[in-house]
PDB file of N, CA and C in Angstrom:
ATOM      1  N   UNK A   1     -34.579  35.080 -17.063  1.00  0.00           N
ATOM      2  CA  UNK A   1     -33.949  33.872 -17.557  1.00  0.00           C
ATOM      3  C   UNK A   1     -32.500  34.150 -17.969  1.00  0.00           C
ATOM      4  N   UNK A   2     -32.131  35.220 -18.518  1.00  0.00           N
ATOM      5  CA  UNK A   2     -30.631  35.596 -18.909  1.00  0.00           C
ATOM      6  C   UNK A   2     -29.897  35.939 -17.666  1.00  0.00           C
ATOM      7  N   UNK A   3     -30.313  36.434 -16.567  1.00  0.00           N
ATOM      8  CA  UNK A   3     -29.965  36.305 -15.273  1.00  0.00           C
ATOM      9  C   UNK A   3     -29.092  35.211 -14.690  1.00  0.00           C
ATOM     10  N   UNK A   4     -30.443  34.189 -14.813  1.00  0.00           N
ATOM     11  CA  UNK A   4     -29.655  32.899 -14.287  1.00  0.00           C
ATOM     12  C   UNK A   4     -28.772  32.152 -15.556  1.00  0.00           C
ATOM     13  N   UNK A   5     -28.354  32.382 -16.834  1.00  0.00           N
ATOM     14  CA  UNK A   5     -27.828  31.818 -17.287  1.00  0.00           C
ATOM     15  C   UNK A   5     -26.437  32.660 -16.741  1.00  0.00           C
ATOM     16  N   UNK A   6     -26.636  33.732 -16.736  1.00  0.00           N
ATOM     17  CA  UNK A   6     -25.430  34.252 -16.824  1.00  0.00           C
ATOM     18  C   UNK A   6     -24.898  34.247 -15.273  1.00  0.00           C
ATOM     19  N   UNK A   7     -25.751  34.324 -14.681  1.00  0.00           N
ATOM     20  CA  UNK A   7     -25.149  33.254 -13.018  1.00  0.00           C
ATOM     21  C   UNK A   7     -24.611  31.864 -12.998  1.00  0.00           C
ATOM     22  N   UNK A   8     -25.252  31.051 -13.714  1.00  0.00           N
ATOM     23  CA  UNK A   8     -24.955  29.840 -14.190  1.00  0.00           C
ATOM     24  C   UNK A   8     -23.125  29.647 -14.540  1.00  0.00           C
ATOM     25  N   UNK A   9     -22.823  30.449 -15.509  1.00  0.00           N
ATOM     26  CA  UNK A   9     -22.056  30.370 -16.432  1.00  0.00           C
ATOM     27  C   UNK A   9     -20.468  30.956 -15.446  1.00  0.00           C
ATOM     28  N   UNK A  10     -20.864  31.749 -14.706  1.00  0.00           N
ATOM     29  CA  UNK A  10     -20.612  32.316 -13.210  1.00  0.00           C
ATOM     30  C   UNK A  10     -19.513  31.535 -12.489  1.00  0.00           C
ATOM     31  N   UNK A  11     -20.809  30.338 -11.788  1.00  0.00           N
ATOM     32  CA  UNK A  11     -21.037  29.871 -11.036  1.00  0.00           C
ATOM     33  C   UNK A  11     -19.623  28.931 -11.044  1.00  0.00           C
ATOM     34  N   UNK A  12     -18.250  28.606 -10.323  1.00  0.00           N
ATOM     35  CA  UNK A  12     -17.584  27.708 -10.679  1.00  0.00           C
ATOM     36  C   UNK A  12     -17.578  26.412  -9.465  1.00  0.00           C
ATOM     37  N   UNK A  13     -18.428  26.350  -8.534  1.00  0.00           N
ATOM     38  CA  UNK A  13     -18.990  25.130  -8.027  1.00  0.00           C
ATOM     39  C   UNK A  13     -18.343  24.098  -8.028  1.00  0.00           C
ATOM     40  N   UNK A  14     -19.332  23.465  -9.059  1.00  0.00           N
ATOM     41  CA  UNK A  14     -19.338  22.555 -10.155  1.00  0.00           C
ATOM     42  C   UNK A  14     -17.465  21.956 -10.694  1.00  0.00           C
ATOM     43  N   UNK A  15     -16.726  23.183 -10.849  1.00  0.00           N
ATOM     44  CA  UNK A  15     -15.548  22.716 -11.783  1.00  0.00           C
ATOM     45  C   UNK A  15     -14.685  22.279 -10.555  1.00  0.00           C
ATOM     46  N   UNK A  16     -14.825  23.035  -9.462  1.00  0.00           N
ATOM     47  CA  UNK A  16     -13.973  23.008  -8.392  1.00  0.00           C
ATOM     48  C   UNK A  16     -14.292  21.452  -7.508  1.00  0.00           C
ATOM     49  N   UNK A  17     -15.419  20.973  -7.940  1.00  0.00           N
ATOM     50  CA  UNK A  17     -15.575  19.196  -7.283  1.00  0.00           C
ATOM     51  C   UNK A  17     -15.410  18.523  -8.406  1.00  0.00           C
ATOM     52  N   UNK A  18     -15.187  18.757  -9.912  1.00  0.00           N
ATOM     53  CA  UNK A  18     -14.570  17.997 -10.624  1.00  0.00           C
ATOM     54  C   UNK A  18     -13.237  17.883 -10.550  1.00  0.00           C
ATOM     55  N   UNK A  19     -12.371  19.158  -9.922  1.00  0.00           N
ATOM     56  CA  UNK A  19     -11.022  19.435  -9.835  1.00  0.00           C
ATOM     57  C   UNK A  19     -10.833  17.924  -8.614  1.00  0.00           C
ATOM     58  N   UNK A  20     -11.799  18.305  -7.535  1.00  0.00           N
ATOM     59  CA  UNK A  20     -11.288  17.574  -6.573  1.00  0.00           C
ATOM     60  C   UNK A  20     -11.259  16.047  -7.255  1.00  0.00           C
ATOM     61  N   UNK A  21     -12.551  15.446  -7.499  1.00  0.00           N
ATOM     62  CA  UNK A  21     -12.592  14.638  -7.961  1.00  0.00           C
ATOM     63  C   UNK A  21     -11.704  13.631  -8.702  1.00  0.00           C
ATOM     64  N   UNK A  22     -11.332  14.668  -9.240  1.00  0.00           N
ATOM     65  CA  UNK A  22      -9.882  13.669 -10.438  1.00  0.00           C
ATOM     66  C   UNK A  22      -8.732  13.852  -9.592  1.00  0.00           C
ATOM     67  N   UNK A  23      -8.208  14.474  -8.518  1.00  0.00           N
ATOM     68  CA  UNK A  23      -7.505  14.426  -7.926  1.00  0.00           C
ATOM     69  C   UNK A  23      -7.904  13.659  -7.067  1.00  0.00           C
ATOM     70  N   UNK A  24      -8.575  13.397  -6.393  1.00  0.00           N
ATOM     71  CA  UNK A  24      -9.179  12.245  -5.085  1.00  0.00           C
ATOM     72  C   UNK A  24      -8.289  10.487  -6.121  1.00  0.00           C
ATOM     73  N   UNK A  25      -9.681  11.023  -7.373  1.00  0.00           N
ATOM     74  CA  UNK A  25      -8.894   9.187  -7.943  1.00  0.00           C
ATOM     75  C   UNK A  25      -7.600   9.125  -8.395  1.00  0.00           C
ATOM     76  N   UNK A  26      -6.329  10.378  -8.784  1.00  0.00           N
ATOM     77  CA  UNK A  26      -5.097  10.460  -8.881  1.00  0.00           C
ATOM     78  C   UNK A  26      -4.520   9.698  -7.896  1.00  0.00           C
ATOM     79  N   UNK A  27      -4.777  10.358  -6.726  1.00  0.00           N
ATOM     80  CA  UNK A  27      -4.213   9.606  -5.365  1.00  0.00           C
ATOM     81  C   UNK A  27      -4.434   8.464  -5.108  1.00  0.00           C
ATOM     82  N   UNK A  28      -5.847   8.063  -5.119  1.00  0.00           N
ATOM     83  CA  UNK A  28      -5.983   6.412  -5.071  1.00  0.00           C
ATOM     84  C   UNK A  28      -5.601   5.725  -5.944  1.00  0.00           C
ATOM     85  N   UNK A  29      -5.291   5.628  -7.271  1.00  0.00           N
ATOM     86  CA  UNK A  29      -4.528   5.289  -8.170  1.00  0.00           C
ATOM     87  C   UNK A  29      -3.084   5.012  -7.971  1.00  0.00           C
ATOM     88  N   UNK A  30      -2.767   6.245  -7.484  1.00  0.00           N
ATOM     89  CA  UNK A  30      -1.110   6.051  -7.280  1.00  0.00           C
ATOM     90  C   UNK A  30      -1.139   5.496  -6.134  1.00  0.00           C
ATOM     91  N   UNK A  31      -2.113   5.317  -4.950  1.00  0.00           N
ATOM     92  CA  UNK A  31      -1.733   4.455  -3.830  1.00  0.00           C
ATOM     93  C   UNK A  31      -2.030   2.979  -4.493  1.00  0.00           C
ATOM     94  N   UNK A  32      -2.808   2.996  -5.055  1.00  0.00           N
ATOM     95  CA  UNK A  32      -3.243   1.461  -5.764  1.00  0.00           C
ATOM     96  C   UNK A  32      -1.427   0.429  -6.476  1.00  0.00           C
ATOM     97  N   UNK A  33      -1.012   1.402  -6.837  1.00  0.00           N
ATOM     98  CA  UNK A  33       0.371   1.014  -7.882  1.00  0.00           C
ATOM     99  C   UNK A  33       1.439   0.941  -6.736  1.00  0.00           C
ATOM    100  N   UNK A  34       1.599   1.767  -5.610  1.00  0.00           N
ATOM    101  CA  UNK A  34       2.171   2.105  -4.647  1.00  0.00           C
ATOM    102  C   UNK A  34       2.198   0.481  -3.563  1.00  0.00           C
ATOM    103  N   UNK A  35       0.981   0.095  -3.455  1.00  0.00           N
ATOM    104  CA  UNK A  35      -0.002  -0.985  -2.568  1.00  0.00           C
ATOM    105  C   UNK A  35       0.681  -2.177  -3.446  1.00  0.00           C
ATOM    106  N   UNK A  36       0.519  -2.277  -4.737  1.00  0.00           N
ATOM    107  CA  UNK A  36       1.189  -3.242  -5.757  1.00  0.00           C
ATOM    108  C   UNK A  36       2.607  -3.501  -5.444  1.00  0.00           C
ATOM    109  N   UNK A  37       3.205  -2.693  -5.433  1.00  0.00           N
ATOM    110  CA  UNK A  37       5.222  -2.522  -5.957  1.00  0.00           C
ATOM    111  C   UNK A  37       5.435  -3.477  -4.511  1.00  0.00           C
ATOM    112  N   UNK A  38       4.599  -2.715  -2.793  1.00  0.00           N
ATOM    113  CA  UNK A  38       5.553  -2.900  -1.896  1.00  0.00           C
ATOM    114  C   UNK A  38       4.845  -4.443  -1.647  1.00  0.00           C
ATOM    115  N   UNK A  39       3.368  -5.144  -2.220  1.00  0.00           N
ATOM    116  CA  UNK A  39       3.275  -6.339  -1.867  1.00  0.00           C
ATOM    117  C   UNK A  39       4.127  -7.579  -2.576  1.00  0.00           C
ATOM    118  N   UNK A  40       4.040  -7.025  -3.867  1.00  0.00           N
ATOM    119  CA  UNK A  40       5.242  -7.673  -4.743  1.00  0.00           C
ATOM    120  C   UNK A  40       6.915  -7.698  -4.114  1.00  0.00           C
ATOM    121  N   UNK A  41       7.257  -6.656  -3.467  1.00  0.00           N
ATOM    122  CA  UNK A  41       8.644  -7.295  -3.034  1.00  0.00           C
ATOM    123  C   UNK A  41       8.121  -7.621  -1.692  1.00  0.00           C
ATOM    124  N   UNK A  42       6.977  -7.866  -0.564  1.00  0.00           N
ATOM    125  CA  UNK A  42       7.430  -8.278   0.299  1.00  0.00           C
ATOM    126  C   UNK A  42       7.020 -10.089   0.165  1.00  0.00           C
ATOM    127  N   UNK A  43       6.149 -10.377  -1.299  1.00  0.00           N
ATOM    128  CA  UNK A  43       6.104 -11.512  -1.025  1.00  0.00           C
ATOM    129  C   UNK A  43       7.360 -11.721  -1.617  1.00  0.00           C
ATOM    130  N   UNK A  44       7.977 -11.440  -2.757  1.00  0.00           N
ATOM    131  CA  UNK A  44       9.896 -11.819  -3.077  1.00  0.00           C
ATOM    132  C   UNK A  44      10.463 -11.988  -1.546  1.00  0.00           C
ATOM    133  N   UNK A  45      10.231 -11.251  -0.734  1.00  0.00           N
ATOM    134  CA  UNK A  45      11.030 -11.600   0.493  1.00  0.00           C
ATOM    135  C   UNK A  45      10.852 -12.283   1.511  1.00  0.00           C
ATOM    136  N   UNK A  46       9.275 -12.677   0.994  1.00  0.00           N
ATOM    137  CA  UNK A  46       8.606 -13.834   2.343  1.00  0.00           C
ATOM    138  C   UNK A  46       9.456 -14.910   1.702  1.00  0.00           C
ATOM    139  N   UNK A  47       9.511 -15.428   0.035  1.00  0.00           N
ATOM    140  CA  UNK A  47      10.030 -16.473  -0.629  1.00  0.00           C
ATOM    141  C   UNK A  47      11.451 -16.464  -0.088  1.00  0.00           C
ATOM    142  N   UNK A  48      12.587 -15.633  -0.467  1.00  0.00           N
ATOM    143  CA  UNK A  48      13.606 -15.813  -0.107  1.00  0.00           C
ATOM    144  C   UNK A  48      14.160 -16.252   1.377  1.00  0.00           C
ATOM    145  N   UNK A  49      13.225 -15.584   1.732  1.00  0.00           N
ATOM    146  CA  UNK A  49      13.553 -16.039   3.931  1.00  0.00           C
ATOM    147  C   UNK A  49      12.982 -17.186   3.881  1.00  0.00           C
ATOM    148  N   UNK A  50      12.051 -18.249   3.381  1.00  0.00           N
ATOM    149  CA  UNK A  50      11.908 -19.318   3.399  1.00  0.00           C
ATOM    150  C   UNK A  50      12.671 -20.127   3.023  1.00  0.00           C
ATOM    151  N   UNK A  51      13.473 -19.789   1.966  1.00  0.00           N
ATOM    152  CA  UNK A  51      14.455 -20.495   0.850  1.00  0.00           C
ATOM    153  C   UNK A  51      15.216 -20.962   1.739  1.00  0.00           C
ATOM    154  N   UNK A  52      15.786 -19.778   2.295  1.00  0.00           N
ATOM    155  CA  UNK A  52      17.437 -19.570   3.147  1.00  0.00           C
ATOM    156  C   UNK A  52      16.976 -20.280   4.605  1.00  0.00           C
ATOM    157  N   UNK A  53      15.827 -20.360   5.109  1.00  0.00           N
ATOM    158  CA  UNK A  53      15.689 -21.190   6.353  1.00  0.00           C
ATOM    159  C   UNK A  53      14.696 -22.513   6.150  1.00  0.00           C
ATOM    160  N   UNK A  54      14.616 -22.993   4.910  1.00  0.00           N
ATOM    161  CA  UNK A  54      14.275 -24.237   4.765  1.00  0.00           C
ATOM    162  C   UNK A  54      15.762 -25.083   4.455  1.00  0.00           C
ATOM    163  N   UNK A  55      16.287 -24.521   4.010  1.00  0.00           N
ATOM    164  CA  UNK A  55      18.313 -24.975   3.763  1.00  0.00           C
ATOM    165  C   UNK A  55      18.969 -25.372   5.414  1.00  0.00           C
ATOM    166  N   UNK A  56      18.130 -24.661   6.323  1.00  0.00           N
ATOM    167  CA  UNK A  56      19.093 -24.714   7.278  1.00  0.00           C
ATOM    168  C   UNK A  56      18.651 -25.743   8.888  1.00  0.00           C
ATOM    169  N   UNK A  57      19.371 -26.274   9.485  1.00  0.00           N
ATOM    170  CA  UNK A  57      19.519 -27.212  10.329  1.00  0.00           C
ATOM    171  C   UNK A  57      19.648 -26.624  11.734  1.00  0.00           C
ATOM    172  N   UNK A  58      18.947 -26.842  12.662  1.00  0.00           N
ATOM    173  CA  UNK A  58      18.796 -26.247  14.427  1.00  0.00           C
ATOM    174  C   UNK A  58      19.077 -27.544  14.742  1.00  0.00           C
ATOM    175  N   UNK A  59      20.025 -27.377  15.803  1.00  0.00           N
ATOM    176  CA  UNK A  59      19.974 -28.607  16.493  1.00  0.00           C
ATOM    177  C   UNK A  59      19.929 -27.845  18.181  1.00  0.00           C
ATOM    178  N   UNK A  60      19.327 -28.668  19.337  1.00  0.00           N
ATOM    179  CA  UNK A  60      19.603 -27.882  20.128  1.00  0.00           C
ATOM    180  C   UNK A  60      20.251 -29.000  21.654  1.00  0.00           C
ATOM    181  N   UNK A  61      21.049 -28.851  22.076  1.00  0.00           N
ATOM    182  CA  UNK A  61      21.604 -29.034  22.965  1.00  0.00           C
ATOM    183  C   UNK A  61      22.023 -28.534  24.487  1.00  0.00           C
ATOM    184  N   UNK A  62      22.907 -28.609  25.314  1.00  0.00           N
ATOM    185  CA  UNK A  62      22.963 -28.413  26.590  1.00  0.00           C
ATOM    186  C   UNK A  62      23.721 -27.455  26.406  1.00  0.00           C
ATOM    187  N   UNK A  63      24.562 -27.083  25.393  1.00  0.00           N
ATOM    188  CA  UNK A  63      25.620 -25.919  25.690  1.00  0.00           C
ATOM    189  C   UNK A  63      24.954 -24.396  25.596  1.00  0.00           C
ATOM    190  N   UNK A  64      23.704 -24.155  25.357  1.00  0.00           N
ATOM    191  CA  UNK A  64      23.242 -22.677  25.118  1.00  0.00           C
ATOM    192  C   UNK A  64      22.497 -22.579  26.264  1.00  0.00           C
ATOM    193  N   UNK A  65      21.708 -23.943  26.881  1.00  0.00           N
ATOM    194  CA  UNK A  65      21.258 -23.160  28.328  1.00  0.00           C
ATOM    195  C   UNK A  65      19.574 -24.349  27.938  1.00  0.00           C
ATOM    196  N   UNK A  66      20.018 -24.481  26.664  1.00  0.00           N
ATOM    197  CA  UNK A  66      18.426 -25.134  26.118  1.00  0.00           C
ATOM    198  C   UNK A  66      18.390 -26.885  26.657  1.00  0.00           C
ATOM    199  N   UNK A  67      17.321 -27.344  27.325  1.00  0.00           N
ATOM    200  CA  UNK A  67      17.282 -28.774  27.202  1.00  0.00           C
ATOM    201  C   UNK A  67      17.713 -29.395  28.581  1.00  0.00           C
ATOM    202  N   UNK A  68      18.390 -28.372  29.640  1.00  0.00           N
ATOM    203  CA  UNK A  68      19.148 -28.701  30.552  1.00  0.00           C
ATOM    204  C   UNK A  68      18.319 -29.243  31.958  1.00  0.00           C
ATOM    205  N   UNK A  69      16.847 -28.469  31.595  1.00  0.00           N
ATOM    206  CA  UNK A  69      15.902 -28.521  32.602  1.00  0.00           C
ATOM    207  C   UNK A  69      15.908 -27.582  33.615  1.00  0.00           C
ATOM    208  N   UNK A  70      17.216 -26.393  33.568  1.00  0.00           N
ATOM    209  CA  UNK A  70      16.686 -25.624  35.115  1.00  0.00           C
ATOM    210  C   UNK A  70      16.713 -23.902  34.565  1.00  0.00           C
TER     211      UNK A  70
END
C-alpha cells in the first residue's frame, strides 16, 4: 500500500491534463473576446456603409453603356 501511494504521489499524469486544460479554456476565452471586438466593428461598419449609401442617388442613363439596349 505505501508503494502505490508513493507511485501515486509520483505520478504527474493528472497535473499535466489539468495544465492542458486551463490552457485549452485560456484560448477559447481569448478567441471568445477576440470573436466579440471583430463582430462589434464589423457591424459599426455594416451601419456606416449603409448610412453613406442610403444618402446617395444612382441614376442610370445612356452615357455609361447602361439602358442603350446593345
Amino acid at each position: 500500500m505505501i508503494k502505490f501511494f508513493k507511485n501515486f504521489r509520483k505520478d504527474e499524469d493528472g497535473a499535466v491534463t489539468v495544465d492542458w486544460v486551463v490552457l485549452t479554456a485560456a484560448v477559447v476565452a481569448l478567441g471568445g473576446v477576440a470573436y466579440q471586438g471583430i463582430a462589434d466593428g464589423a457591424s459599426g461598419l455594416a451601419g456606416q456603409v449603409d448610412t453613406a449609401m442610403s444618402n446617395k442617388t444612382v441614376t442610370l442613363g445612356t452615357q455609361g453603356g447602361l439602358g442603350t439596349g446593345s
